[in-house]
Protein backbone atom coordinates (compact mmCIF):
# COMPACT_ATOMS: atom_id res chain seq x y z
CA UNK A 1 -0.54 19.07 10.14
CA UNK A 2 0.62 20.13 6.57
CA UNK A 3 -2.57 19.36 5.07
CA UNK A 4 -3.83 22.22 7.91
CA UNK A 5 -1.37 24.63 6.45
CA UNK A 6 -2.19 24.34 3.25
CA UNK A 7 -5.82 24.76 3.71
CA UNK A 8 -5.12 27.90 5.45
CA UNK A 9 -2.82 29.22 3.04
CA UNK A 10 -5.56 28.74 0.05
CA UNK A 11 -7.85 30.24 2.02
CA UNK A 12 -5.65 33.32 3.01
CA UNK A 13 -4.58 33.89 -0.76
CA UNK A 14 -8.12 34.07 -1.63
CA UNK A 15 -9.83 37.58 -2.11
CA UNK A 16 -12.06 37.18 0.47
CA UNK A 17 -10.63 34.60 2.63
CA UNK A 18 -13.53 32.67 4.95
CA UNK A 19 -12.27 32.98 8.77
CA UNK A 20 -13.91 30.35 9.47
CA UNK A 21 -12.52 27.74 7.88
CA UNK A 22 -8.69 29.20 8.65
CA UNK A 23 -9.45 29.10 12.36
CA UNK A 24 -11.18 25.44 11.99
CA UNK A 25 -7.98 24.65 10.29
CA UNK A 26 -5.92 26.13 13.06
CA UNK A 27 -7.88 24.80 15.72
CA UNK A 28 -7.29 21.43 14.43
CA UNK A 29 -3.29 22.11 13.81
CA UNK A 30 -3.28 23.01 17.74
CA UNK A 31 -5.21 19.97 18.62
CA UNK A 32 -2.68 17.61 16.61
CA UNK A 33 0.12 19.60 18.33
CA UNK A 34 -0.86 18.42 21.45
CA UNK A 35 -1.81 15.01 20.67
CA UNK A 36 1.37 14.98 19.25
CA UNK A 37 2.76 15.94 22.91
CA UNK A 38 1.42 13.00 24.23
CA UNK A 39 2.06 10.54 22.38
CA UNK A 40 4.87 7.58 23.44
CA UNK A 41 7.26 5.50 21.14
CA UNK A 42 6.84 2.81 22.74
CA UNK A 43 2.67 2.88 23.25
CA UNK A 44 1.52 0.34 20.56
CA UNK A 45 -2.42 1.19 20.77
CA UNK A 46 -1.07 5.09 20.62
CA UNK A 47 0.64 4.50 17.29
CA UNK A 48 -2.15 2.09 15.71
CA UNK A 49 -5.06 4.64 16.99
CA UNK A 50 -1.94 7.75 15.57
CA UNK A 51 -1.76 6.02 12.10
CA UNK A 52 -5.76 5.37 11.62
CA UNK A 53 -6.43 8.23 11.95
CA UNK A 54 -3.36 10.06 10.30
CA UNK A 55 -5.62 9.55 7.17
CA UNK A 56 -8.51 11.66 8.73
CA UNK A 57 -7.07 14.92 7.61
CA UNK A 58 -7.84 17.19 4.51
């Protein structure tokens, strides 16, 4: 989710920041959130599927 924030705050301290890739960034910060909800310790396939794809981001 960091890699979200910091897209959004290079776009924001740009002079004419594109909306559209600060809400795709927080749309996807709200979608890890509640992935992130869901997910159990002890869930093996939920923290293989969790760590593939932990590289997925910006």
């Amino acid at each position: 989710m960091g890699a979200y924030s910091a897209v959004i705050a290079t776009e924001e301290a740009k002079a004419a920041p594109d909306e559209s890739v600060i809400e795709a960034a927080r749309a996807a910060q709200n979608r890890l959130a509640r992935e992130r909800e869901g997910l159990r310790s002890l869930d093996r396939e939920q923290i293989a599927a969790a760590r593939a794809l932990r590289g997925a981001c910006p």
